[in-house]
Protein backbone atom coordinates (compact mmCIF):
# COMPACT_ATOMS: atom_id res chain seq x y z
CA UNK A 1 74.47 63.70 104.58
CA UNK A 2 75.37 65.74 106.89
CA UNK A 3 75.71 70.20 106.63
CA UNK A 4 79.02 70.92 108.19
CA UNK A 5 80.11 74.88 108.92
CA UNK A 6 82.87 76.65 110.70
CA UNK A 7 82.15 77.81 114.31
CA UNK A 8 85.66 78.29 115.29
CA UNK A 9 89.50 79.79 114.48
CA UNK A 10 92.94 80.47 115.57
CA UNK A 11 96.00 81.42 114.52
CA UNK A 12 99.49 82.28 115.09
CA UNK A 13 101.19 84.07 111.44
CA UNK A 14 103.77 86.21 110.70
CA UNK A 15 101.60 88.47 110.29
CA UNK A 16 99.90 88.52 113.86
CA UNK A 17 99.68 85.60 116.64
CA UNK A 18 95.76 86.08 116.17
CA UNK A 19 92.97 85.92 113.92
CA UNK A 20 92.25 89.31 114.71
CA UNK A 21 95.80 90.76 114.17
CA UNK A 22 96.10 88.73 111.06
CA UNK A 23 93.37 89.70 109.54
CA UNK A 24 94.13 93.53 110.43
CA UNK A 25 97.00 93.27 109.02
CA UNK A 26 95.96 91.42 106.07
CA UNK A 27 93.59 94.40 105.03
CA UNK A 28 95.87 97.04 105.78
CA UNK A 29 98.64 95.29 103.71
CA UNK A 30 101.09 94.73 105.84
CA UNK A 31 103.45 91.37 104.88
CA UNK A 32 105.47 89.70 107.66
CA UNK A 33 108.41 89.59 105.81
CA UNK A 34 112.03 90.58 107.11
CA UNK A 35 115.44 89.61 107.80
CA UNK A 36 116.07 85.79 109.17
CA UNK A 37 117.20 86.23 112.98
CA UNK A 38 116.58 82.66 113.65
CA UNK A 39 120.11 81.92 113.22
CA UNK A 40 123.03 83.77 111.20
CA UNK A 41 122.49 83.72 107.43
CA UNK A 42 125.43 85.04 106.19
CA UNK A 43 126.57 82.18 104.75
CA UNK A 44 122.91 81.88 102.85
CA UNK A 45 121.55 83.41 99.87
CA UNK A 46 118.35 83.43 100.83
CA UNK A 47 118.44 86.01 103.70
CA UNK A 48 114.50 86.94 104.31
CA UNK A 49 111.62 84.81 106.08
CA UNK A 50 108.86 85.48 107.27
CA UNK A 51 108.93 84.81 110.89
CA UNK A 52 106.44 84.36 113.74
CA UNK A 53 107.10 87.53 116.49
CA UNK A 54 106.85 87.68 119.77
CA UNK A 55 105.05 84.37 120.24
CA UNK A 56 105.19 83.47 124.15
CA UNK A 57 104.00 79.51 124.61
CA UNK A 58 103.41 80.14 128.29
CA UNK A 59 100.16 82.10 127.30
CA UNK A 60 98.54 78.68 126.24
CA UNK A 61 101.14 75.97 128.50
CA UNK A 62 103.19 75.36 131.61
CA UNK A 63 106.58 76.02 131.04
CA UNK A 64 107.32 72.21 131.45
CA UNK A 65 105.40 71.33 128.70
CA UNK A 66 106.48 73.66 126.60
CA UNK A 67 109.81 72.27 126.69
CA UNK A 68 108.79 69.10 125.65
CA UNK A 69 107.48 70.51 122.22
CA UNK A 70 109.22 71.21 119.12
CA UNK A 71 107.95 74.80 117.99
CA UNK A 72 105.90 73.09 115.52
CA UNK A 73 103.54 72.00 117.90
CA UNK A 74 103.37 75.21 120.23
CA UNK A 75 102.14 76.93 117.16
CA UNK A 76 100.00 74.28 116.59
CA UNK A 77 98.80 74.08 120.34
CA UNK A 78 98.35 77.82 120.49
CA UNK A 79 96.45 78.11 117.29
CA UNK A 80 94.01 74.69 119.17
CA UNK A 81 94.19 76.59 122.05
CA UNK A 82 92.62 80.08 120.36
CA UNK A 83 89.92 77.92 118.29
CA UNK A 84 88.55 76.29 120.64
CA UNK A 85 87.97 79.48 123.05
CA UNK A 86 86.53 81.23 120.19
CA UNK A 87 83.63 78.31 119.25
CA UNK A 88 82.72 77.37 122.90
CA UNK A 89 82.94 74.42 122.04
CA UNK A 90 84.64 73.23 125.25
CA UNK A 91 82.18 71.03 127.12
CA UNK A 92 79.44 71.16 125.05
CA UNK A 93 80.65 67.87 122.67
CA UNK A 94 80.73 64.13 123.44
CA UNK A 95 84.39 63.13 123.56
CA UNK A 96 84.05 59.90 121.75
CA UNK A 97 82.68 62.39 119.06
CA UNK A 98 85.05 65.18 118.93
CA UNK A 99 88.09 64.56 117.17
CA UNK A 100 91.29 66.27 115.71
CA UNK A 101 92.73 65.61 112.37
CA UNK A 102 95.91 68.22 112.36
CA UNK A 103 98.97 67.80 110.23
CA UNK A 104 102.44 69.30 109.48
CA UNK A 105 104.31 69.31 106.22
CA UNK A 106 107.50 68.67 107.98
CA UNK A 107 107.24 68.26 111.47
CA UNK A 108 110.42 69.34 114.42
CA UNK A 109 112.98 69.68 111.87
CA UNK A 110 114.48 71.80 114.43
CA UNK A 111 113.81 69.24 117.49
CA UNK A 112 115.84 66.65 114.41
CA UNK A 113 118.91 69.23 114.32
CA UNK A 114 119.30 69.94 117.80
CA UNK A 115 119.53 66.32 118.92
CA UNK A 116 121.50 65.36 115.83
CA UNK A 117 123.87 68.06 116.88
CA UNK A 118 124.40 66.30 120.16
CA UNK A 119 124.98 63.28 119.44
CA UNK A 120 127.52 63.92 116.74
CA UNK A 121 129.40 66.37 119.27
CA UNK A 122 128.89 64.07 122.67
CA UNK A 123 127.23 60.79 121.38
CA UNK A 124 124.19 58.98 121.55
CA UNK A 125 123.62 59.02 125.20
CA UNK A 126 123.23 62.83 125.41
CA UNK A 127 119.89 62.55 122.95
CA UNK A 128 116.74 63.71 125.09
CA UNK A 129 114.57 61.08 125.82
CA UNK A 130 111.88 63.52 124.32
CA UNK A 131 113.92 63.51 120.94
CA UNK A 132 111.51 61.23 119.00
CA UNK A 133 107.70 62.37 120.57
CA UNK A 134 108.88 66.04 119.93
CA UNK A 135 110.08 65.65 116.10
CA UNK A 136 107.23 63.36 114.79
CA UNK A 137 104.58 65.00 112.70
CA UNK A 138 101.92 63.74 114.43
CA UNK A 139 102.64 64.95 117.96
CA UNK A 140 100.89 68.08 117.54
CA UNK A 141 97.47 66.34 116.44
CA UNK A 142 97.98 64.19 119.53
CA UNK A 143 98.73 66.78 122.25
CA UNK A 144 95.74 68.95 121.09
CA UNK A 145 93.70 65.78 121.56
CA UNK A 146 94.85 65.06 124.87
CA UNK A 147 94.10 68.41 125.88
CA UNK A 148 90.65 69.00 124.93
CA UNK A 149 90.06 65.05 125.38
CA UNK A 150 89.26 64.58 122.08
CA UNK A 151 88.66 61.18 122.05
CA UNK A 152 86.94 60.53 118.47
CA UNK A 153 89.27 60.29 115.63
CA UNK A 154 92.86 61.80 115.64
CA UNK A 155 94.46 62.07 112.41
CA UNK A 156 97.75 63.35 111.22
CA UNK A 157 97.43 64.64 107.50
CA UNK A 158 101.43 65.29 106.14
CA UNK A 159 100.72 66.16 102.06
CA UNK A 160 103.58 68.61 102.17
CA UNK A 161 101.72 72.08 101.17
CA UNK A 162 98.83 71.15 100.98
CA UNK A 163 98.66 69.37 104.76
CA UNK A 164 96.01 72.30 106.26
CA UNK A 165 93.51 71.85 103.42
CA UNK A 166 93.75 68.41 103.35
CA UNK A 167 93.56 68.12 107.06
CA UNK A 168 90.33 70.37 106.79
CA UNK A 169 89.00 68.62 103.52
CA UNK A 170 89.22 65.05 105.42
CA UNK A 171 87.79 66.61 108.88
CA UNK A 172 84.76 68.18 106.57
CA UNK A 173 83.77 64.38 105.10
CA UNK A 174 83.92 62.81 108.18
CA UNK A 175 81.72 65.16 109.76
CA UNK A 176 79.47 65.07 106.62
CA UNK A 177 79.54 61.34 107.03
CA UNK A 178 78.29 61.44 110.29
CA UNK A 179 81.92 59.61 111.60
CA UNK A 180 81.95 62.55 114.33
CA UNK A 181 80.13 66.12 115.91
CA UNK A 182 82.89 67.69 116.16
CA UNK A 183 86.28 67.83 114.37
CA UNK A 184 89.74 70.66 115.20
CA UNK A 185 91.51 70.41 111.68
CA UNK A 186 94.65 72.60 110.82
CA UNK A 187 97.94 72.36 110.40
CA UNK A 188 101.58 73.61 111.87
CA UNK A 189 105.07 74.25 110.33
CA UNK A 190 108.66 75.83 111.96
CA UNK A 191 110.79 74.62 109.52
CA UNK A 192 112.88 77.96 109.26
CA UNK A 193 115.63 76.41 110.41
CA UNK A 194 119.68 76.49 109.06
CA UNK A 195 119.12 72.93 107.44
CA UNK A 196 115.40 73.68 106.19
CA UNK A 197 116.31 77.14 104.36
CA UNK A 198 119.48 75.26 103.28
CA UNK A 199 117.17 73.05 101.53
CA UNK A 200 114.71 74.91 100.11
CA UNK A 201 117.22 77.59 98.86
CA UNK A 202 119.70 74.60 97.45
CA UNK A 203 116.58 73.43 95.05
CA UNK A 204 115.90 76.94 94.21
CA UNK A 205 112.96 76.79 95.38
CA UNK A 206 113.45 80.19 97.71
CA UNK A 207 113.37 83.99 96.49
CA UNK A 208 117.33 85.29 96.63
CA UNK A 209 115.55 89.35 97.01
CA UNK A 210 117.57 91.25 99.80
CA UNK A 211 113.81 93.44 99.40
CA UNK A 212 111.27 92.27 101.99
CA UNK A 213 108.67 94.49 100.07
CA UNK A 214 109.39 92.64 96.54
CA UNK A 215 110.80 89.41 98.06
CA UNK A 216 106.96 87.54 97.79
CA UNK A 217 105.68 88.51 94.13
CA UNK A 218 102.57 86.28 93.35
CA UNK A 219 101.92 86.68 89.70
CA UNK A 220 104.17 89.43 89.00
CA UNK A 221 106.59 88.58 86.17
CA UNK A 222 109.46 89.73 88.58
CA UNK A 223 108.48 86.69 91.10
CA UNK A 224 111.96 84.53 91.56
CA UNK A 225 111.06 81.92 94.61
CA UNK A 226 108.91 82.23 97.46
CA UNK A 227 109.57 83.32 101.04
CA UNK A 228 109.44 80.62 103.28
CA UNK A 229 107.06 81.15 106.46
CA UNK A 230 106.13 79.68 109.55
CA UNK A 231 102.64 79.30 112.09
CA UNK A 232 99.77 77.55 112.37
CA UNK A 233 96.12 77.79 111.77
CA UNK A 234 92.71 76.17 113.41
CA UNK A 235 89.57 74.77 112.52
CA UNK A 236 86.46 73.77 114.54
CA UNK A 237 84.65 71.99 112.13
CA UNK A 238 81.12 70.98 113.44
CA UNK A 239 77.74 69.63 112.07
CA UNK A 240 75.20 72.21 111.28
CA UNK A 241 72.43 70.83 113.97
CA UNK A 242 74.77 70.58 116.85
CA UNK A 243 76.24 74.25 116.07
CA UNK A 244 72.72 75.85 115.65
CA UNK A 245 71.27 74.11 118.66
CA UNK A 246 74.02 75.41 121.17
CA UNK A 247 73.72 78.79 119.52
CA UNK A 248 77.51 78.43 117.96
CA UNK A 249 78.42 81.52 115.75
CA UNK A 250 79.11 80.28 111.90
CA UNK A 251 81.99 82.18 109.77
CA UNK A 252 80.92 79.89 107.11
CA UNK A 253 79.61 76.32 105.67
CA UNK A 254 82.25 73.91 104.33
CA UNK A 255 80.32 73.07 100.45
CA UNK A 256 83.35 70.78 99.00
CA UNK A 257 86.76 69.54 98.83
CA UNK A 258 88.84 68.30 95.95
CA UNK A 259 91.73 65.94 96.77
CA UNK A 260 93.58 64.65 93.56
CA UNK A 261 97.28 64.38 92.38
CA UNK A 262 99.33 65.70 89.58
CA UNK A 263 101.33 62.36 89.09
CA UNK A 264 103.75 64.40 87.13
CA UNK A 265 107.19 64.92 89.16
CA UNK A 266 108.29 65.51 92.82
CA UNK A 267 108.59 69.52 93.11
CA UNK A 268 106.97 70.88 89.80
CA UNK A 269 103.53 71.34 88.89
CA UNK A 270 102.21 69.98 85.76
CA UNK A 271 101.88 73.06 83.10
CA UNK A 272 98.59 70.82 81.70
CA UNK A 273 96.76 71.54 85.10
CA UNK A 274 94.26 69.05 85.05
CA UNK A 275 94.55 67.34 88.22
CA UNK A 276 94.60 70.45 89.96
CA UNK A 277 91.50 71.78 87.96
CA UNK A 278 89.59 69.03 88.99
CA UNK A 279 90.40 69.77 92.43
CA UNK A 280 89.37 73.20 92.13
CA UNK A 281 86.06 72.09 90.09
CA UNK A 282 85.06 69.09 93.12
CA UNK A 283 85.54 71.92 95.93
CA UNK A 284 83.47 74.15 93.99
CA UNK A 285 80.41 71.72 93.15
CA UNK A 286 77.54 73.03 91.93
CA UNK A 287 77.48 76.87 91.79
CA UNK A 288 75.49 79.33 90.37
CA UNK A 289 75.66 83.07 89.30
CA UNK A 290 77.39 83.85 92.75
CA UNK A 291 80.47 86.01 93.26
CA UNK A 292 83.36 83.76 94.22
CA UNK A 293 86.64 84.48 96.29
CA UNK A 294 89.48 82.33 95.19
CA UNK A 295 92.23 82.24 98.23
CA UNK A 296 95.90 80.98 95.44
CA UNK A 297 98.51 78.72 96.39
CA UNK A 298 99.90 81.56 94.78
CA UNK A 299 103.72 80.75 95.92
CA UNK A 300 105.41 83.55 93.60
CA UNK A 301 107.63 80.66 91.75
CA UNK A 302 107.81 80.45 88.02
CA UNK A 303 106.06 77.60 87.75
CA UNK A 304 103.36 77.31 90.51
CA UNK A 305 101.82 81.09 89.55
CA UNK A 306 101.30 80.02 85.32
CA UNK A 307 100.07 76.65 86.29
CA UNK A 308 97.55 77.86 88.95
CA UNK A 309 96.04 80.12 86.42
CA UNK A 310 95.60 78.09 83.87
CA UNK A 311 94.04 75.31 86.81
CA UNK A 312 91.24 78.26 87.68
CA UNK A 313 90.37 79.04 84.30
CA UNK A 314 90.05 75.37 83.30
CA UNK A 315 87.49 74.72 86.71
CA UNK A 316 85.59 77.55 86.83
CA UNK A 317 84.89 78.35 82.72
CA UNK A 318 82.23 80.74 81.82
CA UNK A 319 82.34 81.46 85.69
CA UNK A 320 85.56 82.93 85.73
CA UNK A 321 83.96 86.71 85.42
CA UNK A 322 82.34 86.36 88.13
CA UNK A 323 85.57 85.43 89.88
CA UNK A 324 88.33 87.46 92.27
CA UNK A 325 91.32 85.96 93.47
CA UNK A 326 94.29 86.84 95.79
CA UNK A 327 97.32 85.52 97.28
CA UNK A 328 98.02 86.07 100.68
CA UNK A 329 100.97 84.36 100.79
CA UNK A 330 102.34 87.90 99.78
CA UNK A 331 102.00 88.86 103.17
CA UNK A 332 102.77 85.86 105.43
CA UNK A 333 104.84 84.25 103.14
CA UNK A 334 104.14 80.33 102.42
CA UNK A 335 103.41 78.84 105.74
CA UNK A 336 103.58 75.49 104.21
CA UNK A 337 101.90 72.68 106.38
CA UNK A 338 100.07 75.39 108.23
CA UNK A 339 99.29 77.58 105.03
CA UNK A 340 95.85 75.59 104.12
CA UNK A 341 95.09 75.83 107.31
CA UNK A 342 95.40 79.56 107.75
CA UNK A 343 94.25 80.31 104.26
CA UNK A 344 90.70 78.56 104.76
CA UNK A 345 90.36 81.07 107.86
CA UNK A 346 91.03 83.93 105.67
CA UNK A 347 88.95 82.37 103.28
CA UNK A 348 86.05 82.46 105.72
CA UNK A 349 86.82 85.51 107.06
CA UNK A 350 86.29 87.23 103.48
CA UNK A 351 82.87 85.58 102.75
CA UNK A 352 81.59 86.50 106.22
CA UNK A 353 83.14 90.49 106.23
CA UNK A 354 82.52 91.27 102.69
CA UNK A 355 86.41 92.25 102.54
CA UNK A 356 89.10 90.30 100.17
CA UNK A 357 92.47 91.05 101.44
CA UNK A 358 95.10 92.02 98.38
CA UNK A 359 98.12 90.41 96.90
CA UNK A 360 100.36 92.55 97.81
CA UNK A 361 103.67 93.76 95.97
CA UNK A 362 101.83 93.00 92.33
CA UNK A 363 102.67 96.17 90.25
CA UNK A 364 104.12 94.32 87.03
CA UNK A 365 101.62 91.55 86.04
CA UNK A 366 102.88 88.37 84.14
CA UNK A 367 100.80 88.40 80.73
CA UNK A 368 100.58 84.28 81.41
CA UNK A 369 99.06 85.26 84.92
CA UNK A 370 95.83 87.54 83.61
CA UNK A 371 93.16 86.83 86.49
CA UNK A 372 92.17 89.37 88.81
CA UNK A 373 94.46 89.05 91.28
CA UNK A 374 93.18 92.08 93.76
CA UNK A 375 96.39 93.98 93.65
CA UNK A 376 98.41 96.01 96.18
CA UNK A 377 95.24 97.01 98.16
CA UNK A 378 91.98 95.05 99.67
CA UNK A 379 88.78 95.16 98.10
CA UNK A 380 85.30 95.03 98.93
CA UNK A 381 83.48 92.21 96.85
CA UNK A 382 80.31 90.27 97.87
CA UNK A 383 81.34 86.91 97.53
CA UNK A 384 78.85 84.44 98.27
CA UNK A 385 81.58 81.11 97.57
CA UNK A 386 84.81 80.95 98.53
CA UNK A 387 87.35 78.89 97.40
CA UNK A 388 90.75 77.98 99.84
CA UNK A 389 93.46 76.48 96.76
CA UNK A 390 96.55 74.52 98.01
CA UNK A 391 99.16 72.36 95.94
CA UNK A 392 101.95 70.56 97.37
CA UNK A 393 105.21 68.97 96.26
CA UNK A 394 104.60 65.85 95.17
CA UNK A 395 101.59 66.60 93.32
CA UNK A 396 99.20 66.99 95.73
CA UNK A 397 96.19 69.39 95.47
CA UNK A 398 93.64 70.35 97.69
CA UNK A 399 91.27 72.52 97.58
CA UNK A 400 88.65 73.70 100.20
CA UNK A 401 84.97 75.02 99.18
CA UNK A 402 83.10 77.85 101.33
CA UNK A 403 79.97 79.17 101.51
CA UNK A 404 78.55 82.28 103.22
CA UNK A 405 75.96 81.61 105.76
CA UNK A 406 72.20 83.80 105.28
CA UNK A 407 70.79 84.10 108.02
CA UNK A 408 67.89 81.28 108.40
């Protein structure tokens, strides 16, 4: 079978439209978390998100263009966009052997509204023609194919949460199984919309904190809900041979991936954590005495934050010592289709700087929650594995196994 590594990423976050911003910001400690201004919330009582800034779609498409995409997909196009320029891959891959497998937990729920707004107020002939290319999930994975001609496979993952790891999990066997060179694998998500934090909030799924700095609490025992977030985050996924014989830099080699499902209820996780152990265990395969970087779910709900521990303790075992974790989703907030996607970059990113950024915000730990969780600050730790965790509603878990390239 086939080696298969990293050779290229993007991103757009609430934390910087950039892997280079994000990242900076990520180590300093900085969480994108603030007011909603994406419409008025005073009706809500969830009032904080963590939005995307100043993202301008004209730096990566025509004005035209963008207008025919629900903001799901410009993220999603930008974040393409950025991975691409950063592997050089551009050119230098068969078509018919590059391919895209790029997902969204949701889709244009805001593309959905609009024209559902319309038509109630002037009818049905006032719906854009564009209405149903720019709201389904899978238009992002199929405009970033058509613009890097990705002709191979083109695949649109949706497993809620856990859409970017999947997306990247699926991308990393096909490659290993020789079904393409070449895969782009992420995922996208704008769903902070008046309906969507209606939603989320109305299942209590959302933290009610007026306090952007203690609105996000991963494993704290004062954690209430997370904070929902938006962006998008990209792949290149590539077989070792072709990367290493155009020269392509590697942030890191994709080892495993762990697909399996709770099959215990729609929104909760089950306490018994077995599926998602598994999951955990498949991604992390064979492993020695090596340090190892664990990237949470780590949502900050009541649930998610117990069960997650007890999932890591039951893969790793005696290994667990040798073991750091973080959430990140502190800082950017839970990104949802996109937040696999964006955490296996950060996951990279640690193994090949030496840095693990912190969870931010944890200064009163839940005794049920008793890992080390790199608090408040980021740490350096020579991690050798890392491990990208992601579970979804409806049960799904995913989880993404990295190692560090040596030089060879």
């Amino acid at each position: 079978m086939n080696r298969v590594v990293i050779t290229g990423v993007g991103a757009v976050t609430p934390v910087g439209n950039s892997v280079q911003s994000m990242w900076e910001s990520l180590l300093a400690g900085r969480h994108g978390i603030g007011p909603i201004t994406k419409f008025d919330c005073t009706d809500y009582k969830a009032k904080l998100a963590a939005e995307v800034k100043d993202f301008n779609p004209l730096e990566y498409m025509e004005k035209s263009e963008s207008r025919r995409m629900d903001l799901y997909s410009q993220y999603g196009m930008a974040a393409a966009c950025q991975a691409v320029k950063d592997s050089g891959i551009e050119g230098k891959v068969d078509s018919e052997r590059f391919g895209v497998y790029f997902g969204s937990g949701i889709g244009g729920i805001q593309t959905f509204l609009n024209e559902s707004e319309k038509m109630l107020k002037s009818g049905p002939r006032r719906v854009s023609p564009f209405f149903i290319p720019m709201m389904i999930s899978n238009m992002a994975a199929g405009l970033i194919a058509i613009r890097f001609q990705a002709k191979g496979p083109c695949i649109d993952v949706t497993t809620a949460c856990a859409t970017g790891s999947t997306a990247l999990g699926e991308a990393f066997r096909a490659v290993r199984h020789g079904y393409a060179d070449v895969i782009l694998a992420g995922g996208s998500e704008a769903a902070i919309t008046t309906i969507g934090v209606a939603g989320f909030t109305n299942m209590t799924a959302l933290s009610l904190s007026t306090d952007p700095d203690s609105a996000s609490l991963p494993f704290d025992k004062r954690r209430s809900g997370f904070v929902m977030g938006e962006g998008a985050g990209a792949l290149v996924v590539e077989e070792y041979e072709h990367a290493r014989l155009r020269g392509a830099k590697i942030y890191a080699e994709v080892i495993g991936y762990g697909s399996t499902c709770d099959a215990h209820h729609m929104t909760a996780p089950d306490p018994e954590a077995k599926s998602s152990a598994k999951a955990i265990a498949d991604a992390l395969g064979e492993c020695g005495d090596e340090k190892i970087y664990i990237n949470a779910h780590g949502t900050g709900t009541p649930l998610n934050d117990v069960a997650e521990t007890a999932a890591i303790k039951l893969a790793l075992g005696d290994k667990i010592s040798q073991t750091v974790v973080s959430s990140t989703k502190s800082m950017t907030g839970h990104m949802l289709g996109a937040a696999g996607a964006v955490e296996a970059i950060i996951s990279a990113l640690a193994l090949d700087t030496g840095m693990v950024p912190p969870t931010v915000g944890l200064l009163e730990p839940d005794p049920d929650c008793d890992l080390d969780y790199v608090p408040c600050r980021a740490r350096r730790v020579d991690a050798k594995i890392a491990l990208s965790v992601s579970l979804g509603f409806g049960g799904h878990n995913a989880c993404i196994g990295l190692r560090r390239m040596e030089n060879e």
